[in-house]
N, C-alpha and C. Protein backbone atom coordinates (compact mmCIF):
# COMPACT_ATOMS: atom_id res chain seq x y z
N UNK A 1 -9.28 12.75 -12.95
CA UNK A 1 -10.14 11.67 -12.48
C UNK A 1 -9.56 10.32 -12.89
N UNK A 2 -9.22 9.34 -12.20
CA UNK A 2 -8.96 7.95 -12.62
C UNK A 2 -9.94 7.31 -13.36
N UNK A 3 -8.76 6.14 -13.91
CA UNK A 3 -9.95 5.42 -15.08
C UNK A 3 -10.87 4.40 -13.64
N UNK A 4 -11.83 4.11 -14.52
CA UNK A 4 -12.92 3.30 -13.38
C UNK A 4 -12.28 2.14 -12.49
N UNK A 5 -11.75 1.39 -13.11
CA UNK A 5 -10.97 0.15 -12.51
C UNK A 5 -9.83 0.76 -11.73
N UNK A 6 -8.93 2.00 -12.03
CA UNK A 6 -7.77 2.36 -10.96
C UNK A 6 -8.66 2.86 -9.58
N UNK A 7 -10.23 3.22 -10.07
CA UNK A 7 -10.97 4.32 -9.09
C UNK A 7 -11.06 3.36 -7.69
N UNK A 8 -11.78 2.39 -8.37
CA UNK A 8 -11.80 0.75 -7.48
C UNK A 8 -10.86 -0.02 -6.71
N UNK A 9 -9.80 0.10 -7.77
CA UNK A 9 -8.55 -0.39 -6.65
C UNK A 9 -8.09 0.82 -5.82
N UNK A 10 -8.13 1.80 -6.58
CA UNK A 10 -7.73 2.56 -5.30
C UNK A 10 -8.48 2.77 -3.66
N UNK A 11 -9.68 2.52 -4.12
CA UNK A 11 -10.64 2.42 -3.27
C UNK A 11 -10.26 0.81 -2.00
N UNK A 12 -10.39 0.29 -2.74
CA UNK A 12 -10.08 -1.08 -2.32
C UNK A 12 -8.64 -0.77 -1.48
N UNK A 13 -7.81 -0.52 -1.99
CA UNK A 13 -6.74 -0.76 -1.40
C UNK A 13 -6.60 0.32 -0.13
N UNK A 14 -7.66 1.27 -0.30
CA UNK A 14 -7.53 1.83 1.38
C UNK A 14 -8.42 1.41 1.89
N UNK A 15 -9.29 0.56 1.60
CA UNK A 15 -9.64 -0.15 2.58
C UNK A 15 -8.85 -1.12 3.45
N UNK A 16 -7.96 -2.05 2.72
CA UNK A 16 -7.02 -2.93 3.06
C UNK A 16 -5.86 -2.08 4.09
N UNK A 17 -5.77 -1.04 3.74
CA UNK A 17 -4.76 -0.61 4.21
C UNK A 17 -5.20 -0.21 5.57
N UNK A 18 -6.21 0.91 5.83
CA UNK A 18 -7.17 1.06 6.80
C UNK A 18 -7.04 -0.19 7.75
N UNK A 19 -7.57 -1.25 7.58
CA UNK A 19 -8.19 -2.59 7.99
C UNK A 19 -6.37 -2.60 8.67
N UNK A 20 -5.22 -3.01 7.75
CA UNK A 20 -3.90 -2.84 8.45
C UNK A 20 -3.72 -2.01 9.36
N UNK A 21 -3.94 -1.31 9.18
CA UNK A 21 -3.73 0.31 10.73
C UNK A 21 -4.35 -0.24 11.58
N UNK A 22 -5.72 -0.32 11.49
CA UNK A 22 -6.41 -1.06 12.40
C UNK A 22 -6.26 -2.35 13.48
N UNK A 23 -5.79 -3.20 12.66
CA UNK A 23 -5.24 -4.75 13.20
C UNK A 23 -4.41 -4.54 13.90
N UNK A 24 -3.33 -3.52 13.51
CA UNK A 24 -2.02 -2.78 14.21
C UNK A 24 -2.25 -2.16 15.71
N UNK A 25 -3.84 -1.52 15.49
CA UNK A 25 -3.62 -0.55 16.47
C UNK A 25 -4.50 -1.89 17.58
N UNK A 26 -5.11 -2.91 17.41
CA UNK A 26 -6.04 -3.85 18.01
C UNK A 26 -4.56 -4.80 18.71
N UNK A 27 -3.66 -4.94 18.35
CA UNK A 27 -2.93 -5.66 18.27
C UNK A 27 -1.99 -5.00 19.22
N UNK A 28 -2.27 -3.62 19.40
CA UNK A 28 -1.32 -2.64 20.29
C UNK A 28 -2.09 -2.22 21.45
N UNK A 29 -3.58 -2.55 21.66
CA UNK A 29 -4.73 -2.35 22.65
C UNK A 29 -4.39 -0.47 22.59
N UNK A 30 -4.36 0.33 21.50
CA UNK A 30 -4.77 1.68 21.37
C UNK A 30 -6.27 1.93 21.65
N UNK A 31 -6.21 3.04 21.55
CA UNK A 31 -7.97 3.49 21.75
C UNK A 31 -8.57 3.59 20.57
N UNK A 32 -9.43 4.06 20.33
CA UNK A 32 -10.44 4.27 19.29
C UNK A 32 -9.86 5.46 18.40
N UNK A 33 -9.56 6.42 19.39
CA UNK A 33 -8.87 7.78 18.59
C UNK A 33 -7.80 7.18 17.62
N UNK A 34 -6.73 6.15 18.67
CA UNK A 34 -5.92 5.92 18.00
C UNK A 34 -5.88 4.96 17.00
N UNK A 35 -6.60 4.03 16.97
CA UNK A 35 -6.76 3.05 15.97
C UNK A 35 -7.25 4.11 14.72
N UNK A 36 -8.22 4.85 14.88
CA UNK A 36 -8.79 5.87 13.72
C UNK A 36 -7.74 6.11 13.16
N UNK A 37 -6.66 7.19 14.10
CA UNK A 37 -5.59 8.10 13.29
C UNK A 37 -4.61 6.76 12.83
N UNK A 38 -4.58 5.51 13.07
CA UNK A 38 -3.39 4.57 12.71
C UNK A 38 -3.91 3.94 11.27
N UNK A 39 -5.18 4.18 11.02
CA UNK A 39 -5.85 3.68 10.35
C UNK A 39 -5.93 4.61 8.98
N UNK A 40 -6.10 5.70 9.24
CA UNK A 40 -5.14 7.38 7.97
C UNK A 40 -4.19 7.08 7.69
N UNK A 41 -3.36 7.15 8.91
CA UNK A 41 -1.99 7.32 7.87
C UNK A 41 -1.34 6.39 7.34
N UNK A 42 -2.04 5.13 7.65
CA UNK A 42 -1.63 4.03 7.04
C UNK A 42 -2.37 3.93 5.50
N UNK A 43 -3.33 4.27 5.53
CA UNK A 43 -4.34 4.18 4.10
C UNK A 43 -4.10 5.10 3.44
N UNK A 44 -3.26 6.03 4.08
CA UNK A 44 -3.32 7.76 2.95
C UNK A 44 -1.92 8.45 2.86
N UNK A 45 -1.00 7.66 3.43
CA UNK A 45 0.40 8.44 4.31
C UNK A 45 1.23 8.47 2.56
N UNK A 46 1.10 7.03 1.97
CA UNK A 46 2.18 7.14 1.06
C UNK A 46 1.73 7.78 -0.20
N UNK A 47 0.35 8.13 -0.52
CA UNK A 47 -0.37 8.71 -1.32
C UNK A 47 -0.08 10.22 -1.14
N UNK A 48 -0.35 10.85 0.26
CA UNK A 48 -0.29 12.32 0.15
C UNK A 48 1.09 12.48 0.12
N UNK A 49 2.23 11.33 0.31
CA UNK A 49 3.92 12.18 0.17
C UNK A 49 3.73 12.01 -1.19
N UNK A 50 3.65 11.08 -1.73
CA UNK A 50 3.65 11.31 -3.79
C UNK A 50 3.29 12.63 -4.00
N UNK A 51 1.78 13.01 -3.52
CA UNK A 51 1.33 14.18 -3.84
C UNK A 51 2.34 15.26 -3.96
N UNK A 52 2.49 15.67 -2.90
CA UNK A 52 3.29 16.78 -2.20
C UNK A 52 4.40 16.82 -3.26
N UNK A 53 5.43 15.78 -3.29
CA UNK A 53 6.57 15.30 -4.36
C UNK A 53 6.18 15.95 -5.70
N UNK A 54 4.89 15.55 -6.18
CA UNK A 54 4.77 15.72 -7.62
C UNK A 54 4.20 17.21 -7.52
N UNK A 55 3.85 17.96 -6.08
CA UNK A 55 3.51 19.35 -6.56
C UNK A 55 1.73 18.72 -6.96
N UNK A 56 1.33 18.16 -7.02
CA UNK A 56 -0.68 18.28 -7.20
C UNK A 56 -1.21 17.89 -5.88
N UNK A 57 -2.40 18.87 -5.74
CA UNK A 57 -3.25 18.64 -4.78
C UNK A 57 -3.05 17.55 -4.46
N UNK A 58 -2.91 17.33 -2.70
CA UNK A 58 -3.15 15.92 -1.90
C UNK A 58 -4.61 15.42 -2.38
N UNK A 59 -4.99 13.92 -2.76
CA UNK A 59 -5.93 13.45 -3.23
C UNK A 59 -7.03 13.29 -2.44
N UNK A 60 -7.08 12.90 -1.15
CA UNK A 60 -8.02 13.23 -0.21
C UNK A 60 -8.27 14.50 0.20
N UNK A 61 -7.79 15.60 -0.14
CA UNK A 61 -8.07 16.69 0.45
C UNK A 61 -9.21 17.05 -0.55
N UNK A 62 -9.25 16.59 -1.60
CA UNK A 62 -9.93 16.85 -3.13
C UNK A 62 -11.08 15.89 -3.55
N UNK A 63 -11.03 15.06 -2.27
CA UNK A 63 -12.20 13.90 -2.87
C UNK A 63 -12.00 13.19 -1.10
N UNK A 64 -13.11 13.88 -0.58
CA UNK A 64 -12.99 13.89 0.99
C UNK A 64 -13.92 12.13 0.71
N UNK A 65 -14.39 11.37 0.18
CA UNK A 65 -14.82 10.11 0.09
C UNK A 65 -13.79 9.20 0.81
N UNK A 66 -12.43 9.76 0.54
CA UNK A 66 -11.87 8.82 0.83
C UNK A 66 -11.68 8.76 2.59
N UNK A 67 -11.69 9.55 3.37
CA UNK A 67 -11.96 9.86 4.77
C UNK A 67 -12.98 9.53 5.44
N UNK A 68 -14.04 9.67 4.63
CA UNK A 68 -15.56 9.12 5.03
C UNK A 68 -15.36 7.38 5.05
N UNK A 69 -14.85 6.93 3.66
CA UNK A 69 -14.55 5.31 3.83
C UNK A 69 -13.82 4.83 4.85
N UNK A 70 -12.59 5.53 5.02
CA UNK A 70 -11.69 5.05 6.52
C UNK A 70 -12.49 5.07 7.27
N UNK A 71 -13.61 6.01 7.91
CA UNK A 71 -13.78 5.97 8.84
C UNK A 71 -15.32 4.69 9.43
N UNK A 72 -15.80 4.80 8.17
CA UNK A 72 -16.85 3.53 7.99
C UNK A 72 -15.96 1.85 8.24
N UNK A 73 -14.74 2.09 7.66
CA UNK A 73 -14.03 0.93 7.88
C UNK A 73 -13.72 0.66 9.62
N UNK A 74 -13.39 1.76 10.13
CA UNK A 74 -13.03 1.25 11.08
C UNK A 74 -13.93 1.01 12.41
N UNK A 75 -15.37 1.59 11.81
CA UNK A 75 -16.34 1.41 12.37
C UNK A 75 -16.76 -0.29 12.71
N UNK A 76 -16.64 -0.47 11.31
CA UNK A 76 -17.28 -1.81 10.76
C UNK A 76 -15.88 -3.25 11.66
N UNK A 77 -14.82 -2.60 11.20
CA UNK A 77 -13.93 -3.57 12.26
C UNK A 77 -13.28 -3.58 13.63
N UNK A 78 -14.09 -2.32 14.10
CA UNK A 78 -14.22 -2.06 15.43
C UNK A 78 -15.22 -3.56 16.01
N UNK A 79 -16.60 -3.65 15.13
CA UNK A 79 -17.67 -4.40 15.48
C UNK A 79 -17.22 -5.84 15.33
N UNK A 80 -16.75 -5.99 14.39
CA UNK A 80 -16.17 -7.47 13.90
C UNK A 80 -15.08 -7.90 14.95
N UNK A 81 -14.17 -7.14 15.26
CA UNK A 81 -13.16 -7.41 16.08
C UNK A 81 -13.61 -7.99 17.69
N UNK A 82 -14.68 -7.70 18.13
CA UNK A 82 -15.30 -7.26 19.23
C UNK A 82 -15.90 -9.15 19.54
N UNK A 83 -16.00 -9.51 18.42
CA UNK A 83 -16.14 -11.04 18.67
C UNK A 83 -15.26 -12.09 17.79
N UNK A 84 -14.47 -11.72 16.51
CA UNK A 84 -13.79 -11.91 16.14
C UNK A 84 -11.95 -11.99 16.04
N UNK A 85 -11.30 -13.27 16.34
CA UNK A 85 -10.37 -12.88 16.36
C UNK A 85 -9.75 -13.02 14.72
N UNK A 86 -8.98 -11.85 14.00
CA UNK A 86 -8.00 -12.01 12.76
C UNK A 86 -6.53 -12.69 12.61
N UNK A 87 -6.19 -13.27 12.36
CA UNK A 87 -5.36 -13.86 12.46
C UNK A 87 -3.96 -13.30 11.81
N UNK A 88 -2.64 -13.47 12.33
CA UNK A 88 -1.83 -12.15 11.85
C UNK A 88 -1.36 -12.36 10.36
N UNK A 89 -1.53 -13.83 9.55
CA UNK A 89 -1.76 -13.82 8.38
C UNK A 89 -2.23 -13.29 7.60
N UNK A 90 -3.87 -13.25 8.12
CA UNK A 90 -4.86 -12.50 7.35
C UNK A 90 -4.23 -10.69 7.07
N UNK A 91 -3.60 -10.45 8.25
CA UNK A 91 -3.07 -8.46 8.22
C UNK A 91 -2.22 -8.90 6.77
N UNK A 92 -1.13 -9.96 7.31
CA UNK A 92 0.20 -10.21 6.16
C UNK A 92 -0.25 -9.36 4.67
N UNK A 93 -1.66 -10.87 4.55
CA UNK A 93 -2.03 -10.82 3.47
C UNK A 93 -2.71 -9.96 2.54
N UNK A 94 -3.42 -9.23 3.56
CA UNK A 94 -4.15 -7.88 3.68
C UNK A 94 -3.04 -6.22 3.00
N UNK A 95 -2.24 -6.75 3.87
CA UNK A 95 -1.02 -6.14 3.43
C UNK A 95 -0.45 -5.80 2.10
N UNK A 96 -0.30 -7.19 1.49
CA UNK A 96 0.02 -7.37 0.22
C UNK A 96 -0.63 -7.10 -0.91
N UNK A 97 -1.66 -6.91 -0.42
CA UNK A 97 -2.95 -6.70 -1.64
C UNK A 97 -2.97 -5.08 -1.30
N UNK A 98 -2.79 -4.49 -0.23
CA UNK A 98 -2.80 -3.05 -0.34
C UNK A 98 -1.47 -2.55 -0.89
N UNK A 99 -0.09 -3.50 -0.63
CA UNK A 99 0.89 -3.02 -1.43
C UNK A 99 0.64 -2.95 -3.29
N UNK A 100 0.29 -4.27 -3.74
CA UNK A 100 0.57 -4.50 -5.21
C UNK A 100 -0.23 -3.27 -5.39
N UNK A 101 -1.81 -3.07 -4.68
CA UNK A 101 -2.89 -2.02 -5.42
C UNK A 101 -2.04 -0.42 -5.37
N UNK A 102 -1.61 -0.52 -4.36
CA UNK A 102 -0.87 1.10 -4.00
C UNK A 102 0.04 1.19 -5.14
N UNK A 103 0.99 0.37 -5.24
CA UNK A 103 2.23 0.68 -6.10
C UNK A 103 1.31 1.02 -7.14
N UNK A 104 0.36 0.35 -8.04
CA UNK A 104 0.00 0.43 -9.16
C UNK A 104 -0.54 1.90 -9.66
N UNK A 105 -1.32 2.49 -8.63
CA UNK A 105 -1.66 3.58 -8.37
C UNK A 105 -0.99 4.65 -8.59
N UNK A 106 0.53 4.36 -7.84
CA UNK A 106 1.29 5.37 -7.41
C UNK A 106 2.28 5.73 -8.86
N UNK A 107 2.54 4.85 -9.45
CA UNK A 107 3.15 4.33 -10.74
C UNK A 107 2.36 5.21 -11.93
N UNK A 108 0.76 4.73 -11.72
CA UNK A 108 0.20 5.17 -12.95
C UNK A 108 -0.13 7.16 -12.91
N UNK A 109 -0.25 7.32 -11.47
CA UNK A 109 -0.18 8.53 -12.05
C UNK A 109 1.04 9.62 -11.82
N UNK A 110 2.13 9.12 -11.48
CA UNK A 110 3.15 9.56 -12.12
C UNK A 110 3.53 9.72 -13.98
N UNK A 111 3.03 8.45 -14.18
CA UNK A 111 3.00 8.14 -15.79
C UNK A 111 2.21 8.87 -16.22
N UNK A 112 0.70 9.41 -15.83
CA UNK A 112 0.02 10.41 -16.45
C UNK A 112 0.54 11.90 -16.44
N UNK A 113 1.41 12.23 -15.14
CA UNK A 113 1.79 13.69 -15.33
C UNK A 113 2.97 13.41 -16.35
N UNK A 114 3.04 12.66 -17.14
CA UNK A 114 4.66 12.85 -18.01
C UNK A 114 5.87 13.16 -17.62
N UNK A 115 5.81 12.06 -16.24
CA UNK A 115 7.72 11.63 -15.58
C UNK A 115 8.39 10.94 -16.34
N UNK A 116 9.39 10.89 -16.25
CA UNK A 116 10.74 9.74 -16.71
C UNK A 116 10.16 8.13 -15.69
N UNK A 117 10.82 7.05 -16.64
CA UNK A 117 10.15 6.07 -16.18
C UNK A 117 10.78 5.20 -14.23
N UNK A 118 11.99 5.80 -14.11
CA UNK A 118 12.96 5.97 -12.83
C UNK A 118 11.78 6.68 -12.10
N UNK A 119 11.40 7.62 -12.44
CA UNK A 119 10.58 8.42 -11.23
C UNK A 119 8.93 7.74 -10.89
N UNK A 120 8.47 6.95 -12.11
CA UNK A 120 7.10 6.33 -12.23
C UNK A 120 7.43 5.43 -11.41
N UNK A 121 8.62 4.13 -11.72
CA UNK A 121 8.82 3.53 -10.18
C UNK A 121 8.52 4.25 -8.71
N UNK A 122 9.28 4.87 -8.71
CA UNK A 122 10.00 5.87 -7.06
C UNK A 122 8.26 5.95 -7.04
N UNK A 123 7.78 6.43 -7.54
CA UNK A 123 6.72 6.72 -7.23
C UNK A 123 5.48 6.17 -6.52
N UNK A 124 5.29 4.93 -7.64
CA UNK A 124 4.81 3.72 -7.18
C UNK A 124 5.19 3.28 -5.79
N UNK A 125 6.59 2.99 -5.58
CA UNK A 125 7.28 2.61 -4.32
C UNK A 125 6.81 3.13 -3.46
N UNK A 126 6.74 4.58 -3.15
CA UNK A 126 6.92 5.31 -2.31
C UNK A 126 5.03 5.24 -1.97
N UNK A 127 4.17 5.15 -3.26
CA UNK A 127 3.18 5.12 -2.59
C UNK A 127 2.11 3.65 -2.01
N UNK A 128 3.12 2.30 -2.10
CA UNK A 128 2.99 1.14 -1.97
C UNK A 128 3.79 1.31 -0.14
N UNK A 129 4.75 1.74 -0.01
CA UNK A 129 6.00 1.59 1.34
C UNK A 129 5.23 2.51 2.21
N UNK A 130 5.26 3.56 1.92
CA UNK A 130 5.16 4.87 3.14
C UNK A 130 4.14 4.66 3.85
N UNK A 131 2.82 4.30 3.61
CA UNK A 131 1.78 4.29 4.47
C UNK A 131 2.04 2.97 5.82
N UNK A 132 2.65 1.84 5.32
CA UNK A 132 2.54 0.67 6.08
C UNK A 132 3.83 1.50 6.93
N UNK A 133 4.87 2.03 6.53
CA UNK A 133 6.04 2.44 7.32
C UNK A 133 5.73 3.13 8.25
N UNK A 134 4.92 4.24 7.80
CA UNK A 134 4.58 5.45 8.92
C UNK A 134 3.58 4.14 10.21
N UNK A 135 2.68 3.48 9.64
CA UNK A 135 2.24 2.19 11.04
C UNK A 135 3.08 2.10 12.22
N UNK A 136 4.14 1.66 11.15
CA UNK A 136 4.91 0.43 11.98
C UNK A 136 5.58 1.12 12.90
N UNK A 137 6.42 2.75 12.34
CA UNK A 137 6.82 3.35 13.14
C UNK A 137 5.96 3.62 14.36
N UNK A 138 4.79 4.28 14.37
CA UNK A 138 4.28 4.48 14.98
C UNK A 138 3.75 3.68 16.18
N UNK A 139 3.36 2.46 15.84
CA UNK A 139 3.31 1.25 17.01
C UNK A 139 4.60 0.57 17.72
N UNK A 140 5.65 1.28 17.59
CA UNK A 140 6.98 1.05 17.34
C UNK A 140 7.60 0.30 17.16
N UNK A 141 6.87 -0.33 15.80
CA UNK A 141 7.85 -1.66 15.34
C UNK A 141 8.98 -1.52 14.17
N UNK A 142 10.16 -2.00 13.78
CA UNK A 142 10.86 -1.81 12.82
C UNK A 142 9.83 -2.29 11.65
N UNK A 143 9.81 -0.82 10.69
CA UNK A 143 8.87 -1.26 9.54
C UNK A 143 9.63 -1.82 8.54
N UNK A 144 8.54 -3.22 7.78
CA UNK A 144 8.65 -3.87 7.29
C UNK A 144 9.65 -3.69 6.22
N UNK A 145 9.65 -2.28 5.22
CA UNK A 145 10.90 -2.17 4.22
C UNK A 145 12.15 -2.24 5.15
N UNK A 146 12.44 -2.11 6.67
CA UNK A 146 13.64 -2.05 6.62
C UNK A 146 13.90 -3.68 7.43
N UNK A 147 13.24 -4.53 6.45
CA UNK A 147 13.36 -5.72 7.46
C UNK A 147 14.31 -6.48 6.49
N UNK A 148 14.43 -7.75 6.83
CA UNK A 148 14.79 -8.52 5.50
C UNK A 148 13.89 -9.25 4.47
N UNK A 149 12.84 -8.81 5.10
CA UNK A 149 11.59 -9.45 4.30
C UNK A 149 11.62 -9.02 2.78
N UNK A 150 10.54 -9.46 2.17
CA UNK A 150 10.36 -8.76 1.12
C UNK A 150 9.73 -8.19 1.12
N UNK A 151 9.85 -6.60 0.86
CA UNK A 151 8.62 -5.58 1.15
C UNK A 151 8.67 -4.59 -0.33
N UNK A 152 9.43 -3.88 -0.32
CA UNK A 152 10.14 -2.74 -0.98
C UNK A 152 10.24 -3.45 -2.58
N UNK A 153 10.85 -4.61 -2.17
CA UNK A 153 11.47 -4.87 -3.57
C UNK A 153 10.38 -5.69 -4.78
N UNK A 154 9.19 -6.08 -3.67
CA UNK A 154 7.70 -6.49 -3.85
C UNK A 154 7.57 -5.78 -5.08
N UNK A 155 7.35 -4.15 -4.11
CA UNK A 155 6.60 -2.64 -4.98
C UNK A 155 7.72 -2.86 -5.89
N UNK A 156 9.07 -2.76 -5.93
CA UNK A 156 9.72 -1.67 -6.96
C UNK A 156 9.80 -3.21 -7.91
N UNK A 157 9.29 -4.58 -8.17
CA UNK A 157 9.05 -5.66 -9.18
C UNK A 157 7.84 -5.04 -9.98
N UNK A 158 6.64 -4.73 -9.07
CA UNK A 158 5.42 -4.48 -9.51
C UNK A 158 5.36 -3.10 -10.12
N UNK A 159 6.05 -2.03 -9.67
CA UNK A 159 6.20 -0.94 -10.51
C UNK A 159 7.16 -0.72 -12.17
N UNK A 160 7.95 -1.38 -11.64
CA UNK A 160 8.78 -2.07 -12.88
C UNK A 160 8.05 -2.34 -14.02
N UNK A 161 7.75 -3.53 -13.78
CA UNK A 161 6.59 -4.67 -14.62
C UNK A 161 5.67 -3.17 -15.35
N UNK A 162 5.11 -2.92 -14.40
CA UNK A 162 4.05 -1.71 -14.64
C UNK A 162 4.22 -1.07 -15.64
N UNK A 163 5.09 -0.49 -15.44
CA UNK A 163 6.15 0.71 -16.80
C UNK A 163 6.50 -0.16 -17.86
N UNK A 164 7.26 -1.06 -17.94
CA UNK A 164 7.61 -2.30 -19.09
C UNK A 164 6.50 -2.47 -19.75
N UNK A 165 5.39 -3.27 -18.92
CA UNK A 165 4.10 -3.61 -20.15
C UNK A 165 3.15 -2.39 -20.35
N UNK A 166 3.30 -1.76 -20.24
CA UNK A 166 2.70 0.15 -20.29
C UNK A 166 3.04 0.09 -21.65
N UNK A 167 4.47 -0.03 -22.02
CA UNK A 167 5.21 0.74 -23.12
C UNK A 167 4.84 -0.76 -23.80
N UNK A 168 4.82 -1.92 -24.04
CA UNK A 168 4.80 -3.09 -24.32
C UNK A 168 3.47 -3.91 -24.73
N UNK A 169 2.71 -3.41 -23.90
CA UNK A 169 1.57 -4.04 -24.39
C UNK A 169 0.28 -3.19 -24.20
N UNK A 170 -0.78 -3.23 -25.06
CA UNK A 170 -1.76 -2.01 -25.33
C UNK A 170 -2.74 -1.90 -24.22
N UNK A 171 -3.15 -3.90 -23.89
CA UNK A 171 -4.25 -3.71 -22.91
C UNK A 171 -3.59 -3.43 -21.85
N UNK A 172 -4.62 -2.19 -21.28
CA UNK A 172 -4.51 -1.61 -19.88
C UNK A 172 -4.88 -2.46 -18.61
N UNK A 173 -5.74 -3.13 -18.54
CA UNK A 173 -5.83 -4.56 -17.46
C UNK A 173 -4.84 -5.29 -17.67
N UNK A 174 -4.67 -5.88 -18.70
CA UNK A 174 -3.44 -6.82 -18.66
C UNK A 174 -2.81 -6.43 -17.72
N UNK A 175 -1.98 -4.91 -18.30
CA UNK A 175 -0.94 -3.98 -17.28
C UNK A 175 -1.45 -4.40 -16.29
N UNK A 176 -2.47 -4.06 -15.43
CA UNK A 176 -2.52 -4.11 -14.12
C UNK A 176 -2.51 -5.18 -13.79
N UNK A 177 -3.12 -6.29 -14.52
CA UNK A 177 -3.08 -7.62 -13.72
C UNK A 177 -1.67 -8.47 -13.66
N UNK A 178 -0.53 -7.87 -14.48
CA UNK A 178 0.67 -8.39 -14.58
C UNK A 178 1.83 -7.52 -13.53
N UNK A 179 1.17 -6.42 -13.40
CA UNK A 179 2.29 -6.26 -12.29
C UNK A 179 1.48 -6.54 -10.84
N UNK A 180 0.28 -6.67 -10.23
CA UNK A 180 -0.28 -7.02 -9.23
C UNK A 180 0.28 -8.48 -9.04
N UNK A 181 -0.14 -9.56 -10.06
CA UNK A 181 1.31 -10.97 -10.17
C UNK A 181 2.16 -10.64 -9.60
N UNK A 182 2.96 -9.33 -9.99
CA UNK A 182 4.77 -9.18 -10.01
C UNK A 182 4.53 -9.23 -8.47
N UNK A 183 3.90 -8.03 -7.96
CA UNK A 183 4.46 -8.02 -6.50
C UNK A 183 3.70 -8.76 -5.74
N UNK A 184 2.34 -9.39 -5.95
CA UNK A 184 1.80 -10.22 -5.07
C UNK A 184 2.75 -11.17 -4.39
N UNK A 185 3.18 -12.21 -5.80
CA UNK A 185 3.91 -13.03 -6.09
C UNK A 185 5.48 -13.12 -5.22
N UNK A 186 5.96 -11.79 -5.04
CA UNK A 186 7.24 -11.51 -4.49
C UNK A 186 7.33 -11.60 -2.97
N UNK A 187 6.15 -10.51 -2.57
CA UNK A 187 5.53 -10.37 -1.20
C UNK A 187 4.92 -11.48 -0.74
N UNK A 188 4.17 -12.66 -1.09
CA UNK A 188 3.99 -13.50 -0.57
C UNK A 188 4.63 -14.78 -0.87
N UNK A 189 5.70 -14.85 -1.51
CA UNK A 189 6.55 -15.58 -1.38
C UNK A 189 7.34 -15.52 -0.16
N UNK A 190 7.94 -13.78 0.64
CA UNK A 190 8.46 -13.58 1.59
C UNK A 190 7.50 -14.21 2.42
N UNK A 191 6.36 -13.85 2.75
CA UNK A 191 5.50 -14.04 3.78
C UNK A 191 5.10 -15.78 4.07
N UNK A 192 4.68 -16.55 2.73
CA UNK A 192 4.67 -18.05 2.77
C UNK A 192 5.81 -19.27 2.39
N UNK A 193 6.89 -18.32 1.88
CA UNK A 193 7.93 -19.48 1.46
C UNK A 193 8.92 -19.14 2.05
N UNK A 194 8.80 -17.95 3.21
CA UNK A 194 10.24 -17.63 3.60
C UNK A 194 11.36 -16.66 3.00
N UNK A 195 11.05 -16.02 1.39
CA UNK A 195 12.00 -15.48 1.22
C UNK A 195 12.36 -14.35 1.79
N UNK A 196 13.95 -14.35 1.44
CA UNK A 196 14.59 -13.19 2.29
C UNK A 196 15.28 -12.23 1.58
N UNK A 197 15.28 -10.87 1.59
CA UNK A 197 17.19 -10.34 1.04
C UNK A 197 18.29 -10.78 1.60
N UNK A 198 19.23 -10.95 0.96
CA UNK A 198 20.48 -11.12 2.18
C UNK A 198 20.91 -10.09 2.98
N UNK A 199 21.16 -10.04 4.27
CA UNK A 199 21.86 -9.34 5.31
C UNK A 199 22.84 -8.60 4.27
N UNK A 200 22.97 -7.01 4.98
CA UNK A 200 24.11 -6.47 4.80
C UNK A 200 25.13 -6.35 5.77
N UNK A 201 26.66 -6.94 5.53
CA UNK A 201 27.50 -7.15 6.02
C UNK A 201 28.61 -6.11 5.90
N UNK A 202 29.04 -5.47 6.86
CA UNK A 202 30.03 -5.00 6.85
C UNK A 202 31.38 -5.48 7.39
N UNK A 203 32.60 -5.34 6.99
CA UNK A 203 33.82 -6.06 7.09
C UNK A 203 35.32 -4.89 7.95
């Protein structure tokens, strides 16, 4: 069982993520079916590959709440959408707050099954990247980690950070509120100041 505050962000952050699938699939004039299913595997995609990876029960299969919330979400921004327009900032940003919360997630309970701290990253990463990736593929856009944006390197700052003040410092919020900084901070720097990776060049 997560501690109360990871229970929340985790919660939170499929909502955000959900709400992303969603915008995606509004933004792609899908149907209802499809906005639903774009709206899963975006909120749950990078969570159940961790699972699978680490060998423990997929987490929604085990706490079906979280399926019931997607689907209230997309109820609720089915209705909103219907006179509301979102603006593609708001997804950006939406985005980013489901990345920092995911990585943190994905990070901490790797760290509870007793991984090496290389794999508590990967972990984090993988469960911050995969859900928005499997989207993008799917609406068929080049997803965001393989852009030049900052996406990837967002999560693997904020998973980092994560593990460092884990071993470093006692309070457990702190932890979280210092690596949510790390990658907020990274990711919306890409998104409002422009930053980039550099191109890879071959010669």
């Amino acid at each position: 069982m997560l501690d109360p505050l990871l229970l929340s962000l985790d919660l939170m952050g499929t909502i955000v993520f959900a709400i992303t699938g969603l915008l995606a699939a509004s933004r792609h004039q899908l149907d209802v079916f499809g906005a639903l299913v774009l709206a899963m595997v975006t909120a749950v995609g990078g969570g159940t590959l961790r699972d699978l990876i680490l060998g423990v029960p997929v987490f929604w299969l085990m706490h079906t709440e979280y399926i019931y919330l997607i689907i209230v979400t997309t109820i609720l921004v089915a209705l909103y959408r219907r006179t509301h327009v979102i603006p593609m900032k708001v997804l950006l940003l939406l985005d980013a707050i489901g990345l920092a919360v995911f990585t943190i997630i994905g990070a901490q309970k790797a760290l509870a099954l007793g991984y090496a701290d290389v794999i508590v990253v990967m972990m984090g990463v993988m469960t911050g990247v995969v859900g928005g990736m499997i989207r993008d593929v799917l609406v068929g856009e080049i997803p965001l980690i393989l852009r030049q944006e900052i996406y990837a390197t967002a999560s693997f700052l904020g998973a980092s950070v994560y593990v460092l003040a884990n071993q470093w410092i006692g309070l457990f919020e702190l932890v979280i509120l210092l690596s949510m900084i790390a990658t907020l901070t990274m990711r919306l720097g890409g998104v409002f100041l422009g930053w980039r990776l550099p191109k890879f060049i071959t010669t």
